[in-house]
Protein backbone atom coordinates (compact mmCIF):
# COMPACT_ATOMS: atom_id res chain seq x y z
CA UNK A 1 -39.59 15.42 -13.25
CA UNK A 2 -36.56 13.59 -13.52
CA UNK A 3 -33.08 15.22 -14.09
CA UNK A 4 -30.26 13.99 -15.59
CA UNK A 5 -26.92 13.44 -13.43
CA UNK A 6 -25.49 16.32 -16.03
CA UNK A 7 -28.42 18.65 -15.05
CA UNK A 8 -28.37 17.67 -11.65
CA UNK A 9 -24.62 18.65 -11.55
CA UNK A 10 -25.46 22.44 -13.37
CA UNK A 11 -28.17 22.88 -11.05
CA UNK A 12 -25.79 22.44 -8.56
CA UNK A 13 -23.54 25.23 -10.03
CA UNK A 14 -26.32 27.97 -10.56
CA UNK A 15 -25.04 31.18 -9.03
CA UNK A 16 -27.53 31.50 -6.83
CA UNK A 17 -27.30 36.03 -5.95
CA UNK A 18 -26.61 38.29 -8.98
CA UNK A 19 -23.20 38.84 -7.30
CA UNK A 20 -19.73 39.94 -9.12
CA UNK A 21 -16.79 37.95 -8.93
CA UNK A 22 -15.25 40.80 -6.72
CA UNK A 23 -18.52 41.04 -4.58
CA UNK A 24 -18.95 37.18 -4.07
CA UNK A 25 -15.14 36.91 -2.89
CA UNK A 26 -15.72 39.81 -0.19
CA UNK A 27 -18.63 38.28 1.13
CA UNK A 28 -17.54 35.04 1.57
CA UNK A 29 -14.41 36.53 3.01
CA UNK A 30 -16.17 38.27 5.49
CA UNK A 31 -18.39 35.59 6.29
CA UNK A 32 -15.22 33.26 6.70
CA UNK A 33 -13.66 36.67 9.01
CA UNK A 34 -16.70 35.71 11.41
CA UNK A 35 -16.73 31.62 11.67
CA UNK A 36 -12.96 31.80 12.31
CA UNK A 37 -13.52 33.48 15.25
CA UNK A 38 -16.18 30.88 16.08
CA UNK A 39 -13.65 28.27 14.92
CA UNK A 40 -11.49 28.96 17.53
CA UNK A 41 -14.12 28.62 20.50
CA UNK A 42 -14.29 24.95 18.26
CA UNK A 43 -10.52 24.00 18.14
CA UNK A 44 -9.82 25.28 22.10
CA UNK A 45 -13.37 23.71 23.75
CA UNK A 46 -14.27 20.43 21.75
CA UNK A 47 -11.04 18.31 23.11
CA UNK A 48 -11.88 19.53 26.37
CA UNK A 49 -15.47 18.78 26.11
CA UNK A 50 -14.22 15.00 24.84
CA UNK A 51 -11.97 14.90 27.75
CA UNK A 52 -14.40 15.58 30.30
CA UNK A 53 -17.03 13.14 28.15
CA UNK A 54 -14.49 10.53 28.76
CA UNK A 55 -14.21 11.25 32.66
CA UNK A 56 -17.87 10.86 32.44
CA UNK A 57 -17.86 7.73 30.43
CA UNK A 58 -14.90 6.09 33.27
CA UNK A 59 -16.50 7.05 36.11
CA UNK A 60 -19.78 5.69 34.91
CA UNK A 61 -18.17 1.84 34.18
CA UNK A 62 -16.23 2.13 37.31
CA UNK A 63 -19.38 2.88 39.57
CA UNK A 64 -17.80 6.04 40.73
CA UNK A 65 -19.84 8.81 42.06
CA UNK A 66 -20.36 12.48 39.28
CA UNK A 67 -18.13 14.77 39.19
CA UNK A 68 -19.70 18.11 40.41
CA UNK A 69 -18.38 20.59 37.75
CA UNK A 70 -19.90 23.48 35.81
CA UNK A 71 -21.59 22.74 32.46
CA UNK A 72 -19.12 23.39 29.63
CA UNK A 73 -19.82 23.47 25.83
CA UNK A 74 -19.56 25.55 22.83
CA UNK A 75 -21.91 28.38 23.75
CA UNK A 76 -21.05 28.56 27.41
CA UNK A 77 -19.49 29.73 29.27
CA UNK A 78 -19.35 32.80 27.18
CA UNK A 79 -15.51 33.66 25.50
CA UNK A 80 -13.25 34.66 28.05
CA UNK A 81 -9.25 34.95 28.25
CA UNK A 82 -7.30 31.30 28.90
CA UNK A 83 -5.01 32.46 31.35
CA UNK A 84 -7.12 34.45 33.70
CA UNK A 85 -11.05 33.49 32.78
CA UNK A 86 -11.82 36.70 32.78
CA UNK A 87 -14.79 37.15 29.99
CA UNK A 88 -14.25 38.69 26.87
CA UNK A 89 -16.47 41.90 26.43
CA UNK A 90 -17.78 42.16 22.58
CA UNK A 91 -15.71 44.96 21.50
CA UNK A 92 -12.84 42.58 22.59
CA UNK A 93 -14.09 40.08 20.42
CA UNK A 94 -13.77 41.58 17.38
CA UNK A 95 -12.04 39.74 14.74
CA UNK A 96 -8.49 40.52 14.19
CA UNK A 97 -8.89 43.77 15.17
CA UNK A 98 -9.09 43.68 18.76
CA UNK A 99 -6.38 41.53 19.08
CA UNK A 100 -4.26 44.91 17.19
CA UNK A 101 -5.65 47.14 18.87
CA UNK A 102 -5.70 45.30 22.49
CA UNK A 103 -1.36 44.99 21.93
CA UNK A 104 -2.09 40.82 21.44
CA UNK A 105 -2.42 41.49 25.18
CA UNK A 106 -5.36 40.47 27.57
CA UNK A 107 -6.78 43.64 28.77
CA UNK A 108 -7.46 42.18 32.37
CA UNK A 109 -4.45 40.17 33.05
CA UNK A 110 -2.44 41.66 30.24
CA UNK A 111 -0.50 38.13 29.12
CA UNK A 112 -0.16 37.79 26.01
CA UNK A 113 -3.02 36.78 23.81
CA UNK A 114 -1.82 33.53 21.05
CA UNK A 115 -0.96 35.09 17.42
CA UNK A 116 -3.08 31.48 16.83
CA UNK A 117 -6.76 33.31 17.23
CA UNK A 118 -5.94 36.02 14.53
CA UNK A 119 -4.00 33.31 12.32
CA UNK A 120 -7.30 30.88 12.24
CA UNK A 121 -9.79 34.03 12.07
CA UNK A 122 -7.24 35.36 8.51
CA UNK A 123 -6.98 31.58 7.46
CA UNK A 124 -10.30 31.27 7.30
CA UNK A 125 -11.36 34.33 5.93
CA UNK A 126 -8.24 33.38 3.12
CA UNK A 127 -9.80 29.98 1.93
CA UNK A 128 -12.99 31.29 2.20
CA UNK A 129 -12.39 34.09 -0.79
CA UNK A 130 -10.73 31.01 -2.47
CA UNK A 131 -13.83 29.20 -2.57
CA UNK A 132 -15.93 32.07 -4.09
CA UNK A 133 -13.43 33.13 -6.39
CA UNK A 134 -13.26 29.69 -7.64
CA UNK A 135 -17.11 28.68 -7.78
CA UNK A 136 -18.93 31.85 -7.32
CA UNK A 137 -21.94 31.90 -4.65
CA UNK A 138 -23.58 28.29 -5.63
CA UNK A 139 -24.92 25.20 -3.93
CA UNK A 140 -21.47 23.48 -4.97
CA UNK A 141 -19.75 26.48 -3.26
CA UNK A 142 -21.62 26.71 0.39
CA UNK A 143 -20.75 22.57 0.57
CA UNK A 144 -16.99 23.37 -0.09
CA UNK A 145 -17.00 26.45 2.42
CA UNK A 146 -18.89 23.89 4.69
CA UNK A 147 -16.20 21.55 4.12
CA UNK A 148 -13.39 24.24 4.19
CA UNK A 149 -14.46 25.51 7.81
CA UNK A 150 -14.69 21.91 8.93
CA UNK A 151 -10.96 21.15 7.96
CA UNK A 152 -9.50 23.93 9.35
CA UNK A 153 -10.70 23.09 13.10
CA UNK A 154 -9.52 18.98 12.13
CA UNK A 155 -6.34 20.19 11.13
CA UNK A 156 -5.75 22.20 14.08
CA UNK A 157 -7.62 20.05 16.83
CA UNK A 158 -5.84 17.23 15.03
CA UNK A 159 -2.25 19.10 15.31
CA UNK A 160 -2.62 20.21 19.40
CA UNK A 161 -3.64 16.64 20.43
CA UNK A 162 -4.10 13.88 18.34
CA UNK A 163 -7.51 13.65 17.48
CA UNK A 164 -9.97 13.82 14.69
CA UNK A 165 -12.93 14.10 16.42
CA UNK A 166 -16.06 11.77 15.08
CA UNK A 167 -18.77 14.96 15.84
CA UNK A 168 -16.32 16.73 13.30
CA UNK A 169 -15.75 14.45 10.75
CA UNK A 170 -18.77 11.79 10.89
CA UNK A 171 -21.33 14.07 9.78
CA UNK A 172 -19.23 15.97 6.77
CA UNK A 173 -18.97 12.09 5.63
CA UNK A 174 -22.85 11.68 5.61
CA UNK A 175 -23.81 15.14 4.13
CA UNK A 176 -21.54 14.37 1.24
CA UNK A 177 -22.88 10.60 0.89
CA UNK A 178 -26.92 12.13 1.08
CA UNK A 179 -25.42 14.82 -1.47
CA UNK A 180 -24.71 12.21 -3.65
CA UNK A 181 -27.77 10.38 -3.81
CA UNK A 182 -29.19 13.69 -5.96
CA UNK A 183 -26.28 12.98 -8.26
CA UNK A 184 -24.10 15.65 -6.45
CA UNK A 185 -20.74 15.70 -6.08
CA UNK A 186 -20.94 12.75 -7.90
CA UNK A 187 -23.31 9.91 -8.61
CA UNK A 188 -24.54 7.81 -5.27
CA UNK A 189 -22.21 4.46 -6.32
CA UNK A 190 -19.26 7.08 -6.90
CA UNK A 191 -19.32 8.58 -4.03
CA UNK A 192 -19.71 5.36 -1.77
CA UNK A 193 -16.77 3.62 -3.90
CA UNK A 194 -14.56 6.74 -3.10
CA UNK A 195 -15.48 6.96 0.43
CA UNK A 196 -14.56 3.30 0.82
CA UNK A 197 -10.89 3.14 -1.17
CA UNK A 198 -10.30 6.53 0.81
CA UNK A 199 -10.77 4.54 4.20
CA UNK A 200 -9.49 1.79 3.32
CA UNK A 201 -6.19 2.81 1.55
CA UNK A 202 -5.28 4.12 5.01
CA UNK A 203 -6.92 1.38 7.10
CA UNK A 204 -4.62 -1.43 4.56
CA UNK A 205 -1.24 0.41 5.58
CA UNK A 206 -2.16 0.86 9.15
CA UNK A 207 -2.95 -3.09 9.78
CA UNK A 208 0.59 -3.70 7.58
CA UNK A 209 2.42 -1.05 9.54
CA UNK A 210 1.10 -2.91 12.97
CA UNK A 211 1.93 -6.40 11.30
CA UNK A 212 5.70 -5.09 11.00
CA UNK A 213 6.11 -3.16 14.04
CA UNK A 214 3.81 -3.70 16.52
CA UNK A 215 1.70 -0.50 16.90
CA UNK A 216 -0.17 1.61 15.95
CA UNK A 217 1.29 4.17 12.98
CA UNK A 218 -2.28 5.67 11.42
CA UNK A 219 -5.13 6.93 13.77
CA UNK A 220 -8.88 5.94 12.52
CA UNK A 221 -9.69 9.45 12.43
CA UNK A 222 -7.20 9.89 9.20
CA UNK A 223 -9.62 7.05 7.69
CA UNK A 224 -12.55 9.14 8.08
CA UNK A 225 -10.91 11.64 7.04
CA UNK A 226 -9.59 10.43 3.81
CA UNK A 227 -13.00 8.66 3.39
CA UNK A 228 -14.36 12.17 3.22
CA UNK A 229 -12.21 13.37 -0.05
CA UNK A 230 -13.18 10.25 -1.72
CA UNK A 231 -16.79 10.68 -1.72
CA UNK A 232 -15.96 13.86 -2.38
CA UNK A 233 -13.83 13.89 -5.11
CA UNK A 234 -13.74 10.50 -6.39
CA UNK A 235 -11.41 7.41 -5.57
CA UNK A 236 -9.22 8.41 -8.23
CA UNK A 237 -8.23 11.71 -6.19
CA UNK A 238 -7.76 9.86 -3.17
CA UNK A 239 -4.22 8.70 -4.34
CA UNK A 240 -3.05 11.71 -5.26
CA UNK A 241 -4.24 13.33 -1.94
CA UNK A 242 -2.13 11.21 -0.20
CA UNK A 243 0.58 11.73 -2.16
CA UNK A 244 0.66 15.19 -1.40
CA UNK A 245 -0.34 14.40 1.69
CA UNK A 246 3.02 12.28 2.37
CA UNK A 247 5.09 15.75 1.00
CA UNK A 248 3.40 18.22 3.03
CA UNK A 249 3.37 15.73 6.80
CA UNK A 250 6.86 15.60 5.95
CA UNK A 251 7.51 19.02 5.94
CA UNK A 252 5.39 19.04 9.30
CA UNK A 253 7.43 16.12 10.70
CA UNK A 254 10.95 17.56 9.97
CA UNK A 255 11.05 20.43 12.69
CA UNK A 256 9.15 18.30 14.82
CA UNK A 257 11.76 15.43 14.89
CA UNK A 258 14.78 17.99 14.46
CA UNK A 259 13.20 19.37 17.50
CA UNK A 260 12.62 16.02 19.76
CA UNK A 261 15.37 14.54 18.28
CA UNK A 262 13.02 10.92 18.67
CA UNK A 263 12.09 8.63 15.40
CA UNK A 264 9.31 7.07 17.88
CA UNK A 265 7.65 11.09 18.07
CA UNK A 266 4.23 11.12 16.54
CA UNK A 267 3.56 12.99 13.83
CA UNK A 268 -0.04 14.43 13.16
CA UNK A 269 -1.38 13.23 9.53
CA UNK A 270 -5.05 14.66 9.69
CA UNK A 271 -3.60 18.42 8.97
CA UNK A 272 -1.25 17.15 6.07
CA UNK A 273 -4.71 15.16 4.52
CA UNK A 274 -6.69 18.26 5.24
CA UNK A 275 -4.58 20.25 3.10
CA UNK A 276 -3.78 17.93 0.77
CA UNK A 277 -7.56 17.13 0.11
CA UNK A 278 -8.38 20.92 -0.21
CA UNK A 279 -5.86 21.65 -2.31
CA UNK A 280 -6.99 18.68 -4.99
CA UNK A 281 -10.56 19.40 -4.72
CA UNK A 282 -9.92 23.12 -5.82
CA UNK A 283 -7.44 22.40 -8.26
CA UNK A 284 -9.87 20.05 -9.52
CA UNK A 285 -12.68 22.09 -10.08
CA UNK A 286 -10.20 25.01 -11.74
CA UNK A 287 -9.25 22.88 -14.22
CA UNK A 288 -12.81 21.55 -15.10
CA UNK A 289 -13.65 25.17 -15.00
């Protein structure tokens, strides 16, 4: 049987549990309470897992014997305290909570433990209830809280160092494109034409801004990322994501320059596009609603 791209789209918003409104807010909530705390094994270990890939990658064109050092990755070692290693017992690991009820102090060591763990965990949790308050418990709503958790580790990965990592980013892009090829978001040729003016409206001001100046203003991962809303959301959104995107990385470059007191300081853009993206794609779908 063959659907119609309108069908296709309705399937897409079925509820898909005979959940409330109320009900389908608190579990996604909850369910957002739990991946933030994942997030944040995410946003501290992936750089330094692409740091020590790159070490790997040097040594191996320069001929240099391996490094001997212990394996490192998302799952292990298991979660332990930054400052003295010592591991994390579960009950320690609880989200938000412990952090209270531990005095935001490391039990072992007793420095203090980063209000940043507790803000990610709540931020998370936050958007999630968005999400579910918005679109219910649907097919449409598990690839926005997909999307939602994936931003929030860009945006902070992207704001510590830099980066927008591709193992982040790359596959988000191709879910959304194979999405699309079963008319959802939006049709197949929609979502490519998006992805491509989202990349490339970036891309066309980065090779200008090198033309004038002489480096590089616009990483590649703010392409990807960009790309990513288009397919999304259509290349009509893509221009007014960046436009709020330009208002809210100004409000992140201000203190930032106030406090460096440099015009040559780099400015993250990825968080400013995350949030500017997420913000359009939900106010989207409230006013279609």
């Amino acid at each position: 049987m063959i659907y119609s791209p309108t069908e296709l789209y309705l399937f897409y918003q079925e509820p898909l549990t005979p959940f409330t409104g109320t009900e389908a807010v608190a579990i996604f909530a909850f369910t957002g309470l739990l991946i933030g705390s994942f997030l944040n094994v995410v946003i501290h270990r992936l750089p330094l897992m692409m740091a020590a890939q790159w070490r790997e990658q040097a040594r191996d064109f320069l001929e240099l014997p391996a490094e001997d050092v212990v394996p490192f990755s998302l799952a292990s070692p298991g979660s332990q305290c930054p400052s003295c290693q010592q591991p994390i017992k579960p009950y320690e690991n609880i989200p938000i909570l412990s952090w209270l009820l531990l005095g935001r102090k490391c039990s072992h060591c007793h420095l203090a433990i980063s209000g940043r763990y507790p803000l990610v965990e709540l931020l998370s949790a936050l958007l999630s209830g968005v999400v579910a308050y918005q679109l219910g418990i649907t097919l449409e709503s598990l690839l926005v809280l997909l999307l939602t958790f994936h931003l929030i580790a860009i945006a902070f990965i992207d704001y510590d160092h830099q980066i927008i990592p591709d193992s982040l980013v790359l596959p988000l892009l191709w879910l959304i494109l194979i999405c699309a090829v079963t008319g959802f978001p939006q049709s197949a040729p929609e979502a490519i034409v998006g992805a491509a003016v989202g990349y490339l409206s970036l891309w066309s001001v980065s090779k200008l801004y090198k033309l004038v100046r002489k480096i590089e203003g616009i990483g590649h991962g703010d392409f990807k990322l960009l790309a990513i809303f288009g397919a999304l959301s259509g290349w009509q959104s893509v221009f007014t994501t960046l436009i709020l995107a330009a208002f809210i990385g100004l409000v992140f470059a201000l203190p930032l320059l106030f406090k460096k007191s440099s015009l040559q300081t780099a400015i993250p853009f990825g968080p400013a596009i995350a949030i500017a993206g997420w913000i359009t794609l939900i106010f989207n779908s409230w006013v279609i609603l």
